[in-house]
Protein backbone atom coordinates (compact mmCIF):
# COMPACT_ATOMS: atom_id res chain seq x y z
CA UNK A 1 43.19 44.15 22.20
CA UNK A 2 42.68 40.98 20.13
CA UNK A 3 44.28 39.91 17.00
CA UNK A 4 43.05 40.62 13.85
CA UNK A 5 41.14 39.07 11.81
CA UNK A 6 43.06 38.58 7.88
CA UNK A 7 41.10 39.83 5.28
CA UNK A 8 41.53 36.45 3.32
CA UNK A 9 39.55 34.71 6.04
CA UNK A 10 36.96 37.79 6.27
CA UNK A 11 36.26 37.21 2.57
CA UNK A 12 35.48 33.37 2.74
CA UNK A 13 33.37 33.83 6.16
CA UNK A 14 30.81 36.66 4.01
CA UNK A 15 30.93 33.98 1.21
CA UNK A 16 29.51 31.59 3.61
CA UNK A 17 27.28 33.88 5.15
CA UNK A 18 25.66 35.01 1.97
CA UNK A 19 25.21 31.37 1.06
CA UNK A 20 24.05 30.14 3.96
CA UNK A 21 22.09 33.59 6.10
CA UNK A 22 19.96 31.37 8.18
CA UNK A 23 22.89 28.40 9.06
CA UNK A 24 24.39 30.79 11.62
CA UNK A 25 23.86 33.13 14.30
CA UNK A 26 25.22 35.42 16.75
CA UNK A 27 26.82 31.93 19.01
CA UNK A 28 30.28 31.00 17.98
CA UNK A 29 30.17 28.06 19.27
CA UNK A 30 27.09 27.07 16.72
CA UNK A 31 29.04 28.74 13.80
CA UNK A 32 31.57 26.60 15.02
CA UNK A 33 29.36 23.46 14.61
CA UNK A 34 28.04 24.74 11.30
CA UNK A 35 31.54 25.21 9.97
CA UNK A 36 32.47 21.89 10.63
CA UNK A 37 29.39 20.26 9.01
CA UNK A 38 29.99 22.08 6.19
CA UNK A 39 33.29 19.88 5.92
CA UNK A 40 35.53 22.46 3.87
CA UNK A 41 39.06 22.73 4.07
CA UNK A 42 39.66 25.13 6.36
CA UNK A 43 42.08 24.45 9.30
CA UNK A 44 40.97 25.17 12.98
CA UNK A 45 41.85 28.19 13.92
CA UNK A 46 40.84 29.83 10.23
CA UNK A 47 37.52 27.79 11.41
CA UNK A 48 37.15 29.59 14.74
CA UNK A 49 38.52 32.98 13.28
CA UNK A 50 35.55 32.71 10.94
CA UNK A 51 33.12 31.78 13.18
CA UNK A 52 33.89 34.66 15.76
CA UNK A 53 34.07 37.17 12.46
CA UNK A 54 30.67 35.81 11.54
CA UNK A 55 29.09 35.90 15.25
CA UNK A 56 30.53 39.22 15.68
CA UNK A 57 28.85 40.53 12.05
CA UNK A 58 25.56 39.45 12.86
CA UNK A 59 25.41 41.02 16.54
CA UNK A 60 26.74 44.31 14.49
CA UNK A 61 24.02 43.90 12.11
CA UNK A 62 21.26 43.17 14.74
CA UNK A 63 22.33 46.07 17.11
CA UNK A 64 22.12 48.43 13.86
CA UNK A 65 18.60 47.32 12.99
CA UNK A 66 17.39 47.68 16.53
CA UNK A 67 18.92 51.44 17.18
CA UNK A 68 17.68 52.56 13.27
CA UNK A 69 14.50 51.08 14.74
CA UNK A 70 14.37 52.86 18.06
CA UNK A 71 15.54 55.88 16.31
CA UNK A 72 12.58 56.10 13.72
CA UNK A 73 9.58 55.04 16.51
CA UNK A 74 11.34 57.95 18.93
């Protein structure tokens, strides 16, 4: 099993997110590059926590939609 993700770090990634939905997407390693072009503090490891946490959300969210979706045409 993998670590866990802190809650402090959870809390600034859905800041981002709601600031910026369309900036990232289910590929870490493009979170990754929008993180760092974002230029805030944040070292680099709380950088790639986020961007995993973020990836990870969004793949949640999309696999949600798509089974509610299924579900309702079935």
């Amino acid at each position: 099993m993998g670590k866990a993700v802190p809650r402090a770090v959870k809390q600034r990634a859905m800041v981002l997110l709601e600031k910026n939905p369309d900036a990232f997407s289910e590929d870490f390693e493009k979170n990754k590059a929008v993180l760092r072009e974002l230029s805030l503090p944040f070292s680099k490891v709380e950088q790639n926590l986020m961007a995993g946490f973020i990836a990870r959300k969004l793949a949640k969210s999309k696999k949600k939609v798509t089974s509610k979706e299924e579900v309702q045409h079935g």
